[in-house]
C-alpha atoms as a PDB file:
ATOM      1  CA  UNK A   1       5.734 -19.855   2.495  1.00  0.00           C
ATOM      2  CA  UNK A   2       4.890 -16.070   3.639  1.00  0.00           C
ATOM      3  CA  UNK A   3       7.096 -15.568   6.039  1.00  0.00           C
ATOM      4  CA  UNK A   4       9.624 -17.159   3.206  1.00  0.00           C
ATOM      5  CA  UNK A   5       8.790 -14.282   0.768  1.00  0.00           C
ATOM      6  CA  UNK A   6       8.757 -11.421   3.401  1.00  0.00           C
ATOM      7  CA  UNK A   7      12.403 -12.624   4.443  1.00  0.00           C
ATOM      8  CA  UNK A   8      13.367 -12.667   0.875  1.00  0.00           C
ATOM      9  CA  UNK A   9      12.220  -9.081   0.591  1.00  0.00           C
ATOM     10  CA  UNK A  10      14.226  -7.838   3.346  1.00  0.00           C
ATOM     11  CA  UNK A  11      17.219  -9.870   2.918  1.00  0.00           C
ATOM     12  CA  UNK A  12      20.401  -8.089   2.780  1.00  0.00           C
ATOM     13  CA  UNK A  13      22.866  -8.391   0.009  1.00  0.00           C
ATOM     14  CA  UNK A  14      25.368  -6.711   0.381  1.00  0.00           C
ATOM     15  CA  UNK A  15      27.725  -6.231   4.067  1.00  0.00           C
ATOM     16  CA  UNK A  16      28.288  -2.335   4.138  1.00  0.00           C
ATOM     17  CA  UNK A  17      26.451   0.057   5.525  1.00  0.00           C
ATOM     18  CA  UNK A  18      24.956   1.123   2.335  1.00  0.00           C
ATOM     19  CA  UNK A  19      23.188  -2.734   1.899  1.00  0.00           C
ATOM     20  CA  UNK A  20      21.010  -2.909  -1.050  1.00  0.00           C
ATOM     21  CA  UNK A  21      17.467  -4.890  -0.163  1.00  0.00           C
ATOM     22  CA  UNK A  22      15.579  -6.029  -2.445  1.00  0.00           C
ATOM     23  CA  UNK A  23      12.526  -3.899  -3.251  1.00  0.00           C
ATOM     24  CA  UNK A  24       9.479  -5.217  -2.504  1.00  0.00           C
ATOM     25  CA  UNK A  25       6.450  -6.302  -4.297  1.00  0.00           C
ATOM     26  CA  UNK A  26       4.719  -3.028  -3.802  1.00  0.00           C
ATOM     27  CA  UNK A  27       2.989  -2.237  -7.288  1.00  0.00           C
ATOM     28  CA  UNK A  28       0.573  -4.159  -9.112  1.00  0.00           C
ATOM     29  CA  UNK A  29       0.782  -5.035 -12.747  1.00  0.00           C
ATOM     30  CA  UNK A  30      -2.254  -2.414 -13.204  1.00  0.00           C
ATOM     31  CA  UNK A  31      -0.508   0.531 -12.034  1.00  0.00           C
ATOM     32  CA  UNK A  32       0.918   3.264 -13.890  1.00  0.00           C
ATOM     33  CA  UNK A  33       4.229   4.102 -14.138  1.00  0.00           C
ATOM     34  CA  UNK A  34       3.585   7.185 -12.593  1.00  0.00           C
ATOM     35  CA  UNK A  35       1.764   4.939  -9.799  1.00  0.00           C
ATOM     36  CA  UNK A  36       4.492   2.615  -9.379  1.00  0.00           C
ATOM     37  CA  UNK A  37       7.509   5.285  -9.436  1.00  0.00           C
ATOM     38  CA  UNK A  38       5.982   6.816  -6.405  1.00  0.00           C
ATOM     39  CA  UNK A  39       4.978   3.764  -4.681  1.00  0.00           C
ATOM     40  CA  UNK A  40       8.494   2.862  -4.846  1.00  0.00           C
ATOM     41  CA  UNK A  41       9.982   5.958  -4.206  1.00  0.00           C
ATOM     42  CA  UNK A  42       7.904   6.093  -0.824  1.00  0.00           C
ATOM     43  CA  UNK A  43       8.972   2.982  -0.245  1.00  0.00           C
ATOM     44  CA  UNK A  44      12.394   4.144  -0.707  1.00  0.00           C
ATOM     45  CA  UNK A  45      12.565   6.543   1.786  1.00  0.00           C
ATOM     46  CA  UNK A  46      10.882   4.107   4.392  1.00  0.00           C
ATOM     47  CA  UNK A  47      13.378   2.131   4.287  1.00  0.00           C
ATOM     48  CA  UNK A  48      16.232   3.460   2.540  1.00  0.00           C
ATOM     49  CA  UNK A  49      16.238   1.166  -0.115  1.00  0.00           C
ATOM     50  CA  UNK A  50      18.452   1.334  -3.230  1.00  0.00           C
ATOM     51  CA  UNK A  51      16.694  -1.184  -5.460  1.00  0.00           C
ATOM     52  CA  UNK A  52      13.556   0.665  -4.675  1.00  0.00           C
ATOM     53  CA  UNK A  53      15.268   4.506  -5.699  1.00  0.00           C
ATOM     54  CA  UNK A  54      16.453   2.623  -8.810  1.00  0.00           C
ATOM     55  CA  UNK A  55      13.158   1.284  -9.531  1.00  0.00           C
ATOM     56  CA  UNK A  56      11.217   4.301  -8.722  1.00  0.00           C
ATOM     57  CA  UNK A  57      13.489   6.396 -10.751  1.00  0.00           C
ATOM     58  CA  UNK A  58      13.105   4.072 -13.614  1.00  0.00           C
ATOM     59  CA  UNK A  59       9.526   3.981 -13.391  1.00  0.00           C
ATOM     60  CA  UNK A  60       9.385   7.743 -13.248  1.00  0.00           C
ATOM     61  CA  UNK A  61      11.675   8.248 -16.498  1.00  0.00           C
ATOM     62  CA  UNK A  62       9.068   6.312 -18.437  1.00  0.00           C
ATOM     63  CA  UNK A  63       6.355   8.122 -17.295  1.00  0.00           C
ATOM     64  CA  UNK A  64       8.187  11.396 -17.945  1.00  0.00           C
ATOM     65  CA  UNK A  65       8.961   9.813 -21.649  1.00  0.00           C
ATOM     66  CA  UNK A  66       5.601   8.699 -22.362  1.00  0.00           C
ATOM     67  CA  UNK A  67       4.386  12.403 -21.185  1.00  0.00           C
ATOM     68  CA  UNK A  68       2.513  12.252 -18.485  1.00  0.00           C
ATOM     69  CA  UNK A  69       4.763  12.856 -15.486  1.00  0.00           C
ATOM     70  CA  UNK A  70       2.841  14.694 -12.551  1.00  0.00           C
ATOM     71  CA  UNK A  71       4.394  17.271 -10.518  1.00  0.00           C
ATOM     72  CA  UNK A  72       4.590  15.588  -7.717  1.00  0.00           C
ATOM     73  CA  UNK A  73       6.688  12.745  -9.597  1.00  0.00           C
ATOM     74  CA  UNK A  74       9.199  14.814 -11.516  1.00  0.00           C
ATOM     75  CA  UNK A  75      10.031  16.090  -7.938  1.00  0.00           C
ATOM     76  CA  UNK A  76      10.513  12.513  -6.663  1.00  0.00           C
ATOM     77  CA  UNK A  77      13.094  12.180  -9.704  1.00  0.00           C
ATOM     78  CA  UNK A  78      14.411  15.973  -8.949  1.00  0.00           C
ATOM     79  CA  UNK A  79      15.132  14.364  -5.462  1.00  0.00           C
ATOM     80  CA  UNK A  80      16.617  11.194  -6.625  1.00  0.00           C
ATOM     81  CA  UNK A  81      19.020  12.472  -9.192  1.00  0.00           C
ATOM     82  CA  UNK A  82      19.943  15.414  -6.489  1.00  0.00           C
ATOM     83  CA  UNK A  83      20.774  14.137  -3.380  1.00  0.00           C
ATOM     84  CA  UNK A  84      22.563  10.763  -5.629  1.00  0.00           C
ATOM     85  CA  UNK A  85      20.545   7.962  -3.538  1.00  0.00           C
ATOM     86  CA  UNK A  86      21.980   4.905  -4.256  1.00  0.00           C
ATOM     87  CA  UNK A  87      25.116   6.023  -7.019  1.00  0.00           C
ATOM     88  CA  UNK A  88      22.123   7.979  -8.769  1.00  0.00           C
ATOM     89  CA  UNK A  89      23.475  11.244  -8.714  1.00  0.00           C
ATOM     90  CA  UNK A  90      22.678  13.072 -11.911  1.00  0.00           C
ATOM     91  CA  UNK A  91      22.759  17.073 -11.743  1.00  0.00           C
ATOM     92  CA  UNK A  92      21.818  17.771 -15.071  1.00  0.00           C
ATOM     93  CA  UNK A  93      18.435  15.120 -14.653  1.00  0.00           C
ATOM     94  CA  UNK A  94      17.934  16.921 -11.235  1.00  0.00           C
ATOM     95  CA  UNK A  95      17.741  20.195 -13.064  1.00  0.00           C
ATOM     96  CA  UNK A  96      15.496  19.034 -15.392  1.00  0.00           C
ATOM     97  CA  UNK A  97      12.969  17.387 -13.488  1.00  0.00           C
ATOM     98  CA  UNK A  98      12.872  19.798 -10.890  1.00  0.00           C
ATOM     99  CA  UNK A  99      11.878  22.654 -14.227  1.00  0.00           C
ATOM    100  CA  UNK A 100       9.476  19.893 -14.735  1.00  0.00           C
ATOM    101  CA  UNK A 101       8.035  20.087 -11.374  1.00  0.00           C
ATOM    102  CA  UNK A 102       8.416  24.119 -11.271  1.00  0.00           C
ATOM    103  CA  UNK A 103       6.369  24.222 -14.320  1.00  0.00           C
ATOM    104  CA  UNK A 104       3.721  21.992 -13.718  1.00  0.00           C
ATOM    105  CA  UNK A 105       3.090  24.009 -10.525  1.00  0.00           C
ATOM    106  CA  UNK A 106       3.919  21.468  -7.692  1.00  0.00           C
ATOM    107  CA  UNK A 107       5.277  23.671  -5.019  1.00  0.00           C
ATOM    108  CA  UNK A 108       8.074  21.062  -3.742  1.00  0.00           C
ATOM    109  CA  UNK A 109       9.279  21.371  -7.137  1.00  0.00           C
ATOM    110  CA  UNK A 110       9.067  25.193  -7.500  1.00  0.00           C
ATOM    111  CA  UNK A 111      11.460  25.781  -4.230  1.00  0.00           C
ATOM    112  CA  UNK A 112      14.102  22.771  -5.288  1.00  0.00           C
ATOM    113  CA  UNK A 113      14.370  24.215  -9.264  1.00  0.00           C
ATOM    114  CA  UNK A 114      15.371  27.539  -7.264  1.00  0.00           C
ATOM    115  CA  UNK A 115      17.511  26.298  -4.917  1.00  0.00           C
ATOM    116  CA  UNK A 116      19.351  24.352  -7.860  1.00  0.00           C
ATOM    117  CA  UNK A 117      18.957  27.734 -10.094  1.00  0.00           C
ATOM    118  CA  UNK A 118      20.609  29.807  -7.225  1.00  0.00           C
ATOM    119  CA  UNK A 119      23.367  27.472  -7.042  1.00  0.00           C
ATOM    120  CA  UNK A 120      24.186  28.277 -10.439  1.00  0.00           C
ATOM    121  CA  UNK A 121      25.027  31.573  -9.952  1.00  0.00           C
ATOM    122  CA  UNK A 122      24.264  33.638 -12.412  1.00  0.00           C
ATOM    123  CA  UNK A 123      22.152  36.506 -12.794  1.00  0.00           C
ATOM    124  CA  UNK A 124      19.368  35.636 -14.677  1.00  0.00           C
ATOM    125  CA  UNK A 125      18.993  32.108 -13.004  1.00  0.00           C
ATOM    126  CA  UNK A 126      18.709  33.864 -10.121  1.00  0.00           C
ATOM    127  CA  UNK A 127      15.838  36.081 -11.312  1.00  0.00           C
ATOM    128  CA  UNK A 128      13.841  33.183 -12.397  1.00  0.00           C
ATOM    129  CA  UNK A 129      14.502  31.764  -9.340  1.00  0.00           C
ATOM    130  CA  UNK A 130      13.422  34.548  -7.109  1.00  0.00           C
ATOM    131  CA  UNK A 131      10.317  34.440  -9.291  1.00  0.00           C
ATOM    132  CA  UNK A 132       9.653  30.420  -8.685  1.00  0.00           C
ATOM    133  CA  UNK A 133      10.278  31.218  -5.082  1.00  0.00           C
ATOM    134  CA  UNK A 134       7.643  33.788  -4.768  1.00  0.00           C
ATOM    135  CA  UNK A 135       5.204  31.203  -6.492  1.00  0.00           C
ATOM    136  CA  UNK A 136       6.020  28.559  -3.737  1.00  0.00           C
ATOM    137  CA  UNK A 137       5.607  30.924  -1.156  1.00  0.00           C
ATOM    138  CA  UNK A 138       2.326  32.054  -2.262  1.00  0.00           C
ATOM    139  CA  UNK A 139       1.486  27.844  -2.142  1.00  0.00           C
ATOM    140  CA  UNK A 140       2.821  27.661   1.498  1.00  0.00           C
ATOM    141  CA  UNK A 141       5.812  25.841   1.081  1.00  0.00           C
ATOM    142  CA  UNK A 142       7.782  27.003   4.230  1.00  0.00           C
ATOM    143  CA  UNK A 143      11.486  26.027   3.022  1.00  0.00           C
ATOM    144  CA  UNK A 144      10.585  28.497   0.200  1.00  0.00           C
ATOM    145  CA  UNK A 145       9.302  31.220   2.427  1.00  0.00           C
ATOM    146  CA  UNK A 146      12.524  31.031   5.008  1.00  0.00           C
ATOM    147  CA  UNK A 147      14.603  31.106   1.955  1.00  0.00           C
ATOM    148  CA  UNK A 148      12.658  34.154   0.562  1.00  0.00           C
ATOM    149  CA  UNK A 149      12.971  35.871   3.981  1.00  0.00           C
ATOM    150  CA  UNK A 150      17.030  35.330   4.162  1.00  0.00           C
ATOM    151  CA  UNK A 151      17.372  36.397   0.724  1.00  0.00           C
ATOM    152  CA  UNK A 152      15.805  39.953   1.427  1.00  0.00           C
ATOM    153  CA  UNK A 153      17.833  40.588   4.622  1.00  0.00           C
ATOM    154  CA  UNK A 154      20.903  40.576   2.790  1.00  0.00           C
ATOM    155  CA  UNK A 155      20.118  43.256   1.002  1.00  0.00           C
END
């Protein structure tokens, strides 16, 4: 009967390349959403899962509804809804969360709503930006520090 249930977990079904699994019992009824949104998207990026971003994202809305999204997990959604795992691709949610994540001082999330600031291109994103890029700097967040460094040799 295990070995049944473990199959069933990692059973493929779809053909491509981009084969949904289905996710696997990794939360427990007692977890928060917060919990279980991370849980699965850690999951997620173990094993590239799609059920498991789509779970983990859903899990991490409701959390962010009901208020008490972390840091940490409005930069798992920032991710999500950026990079588009899994047909997820939101820009406007990615935005969003990562200001979430900026503002609730998680570093990760300081040096993505900067990058995704700077891509907007205008001047006073960029300010703001500069300014959340200094803060994730000062946290040791080295993607935030390289980008502060190139920024200033341009000029």
């Amino acid at each position: 009967v295990e070995s049944s249930a473990i199959a069933s977990n990692t059973t493929n079904t779809a053909t491509t390349s981009n084969a949904r699994k289905a996710a696997p019992s990794i939360v427990s009824p007692n977890m928060t959403n917060l919990q279980k949104g991370k849980a699965y998207f850690r999951d997620a990026n173990d094993r590239k899962n799609c059920d498991s971003y789509i779970a983990a994202l859903g899990a991490l809305e409701k959390s962010y509804n009901a208020k008490d999204l972390d840091g940490e997990g409005a930069y798992m959604a920032a991710i999500i809804c950026h990079d588009g795992h899994c047909s997820l691709k939101n820009a406007g949610k990615a935005l969003e969360y990562a200001n979430k994540s900026a503002f609730l001082n998680y570093a990760n999330g300081q040096y993505l709503y900067a990058k995704l600031l700077l891509n907007k291109k205008s001047h006073s994103d960029s300010i703001i930006a500069k300014g959340f890029l200094t803060k994730a700097s000062a946290q040791g967040q080295a993607d935030a520090k390289a980008l502060q460094q190139k920024m200033w040799k341009k000029k």
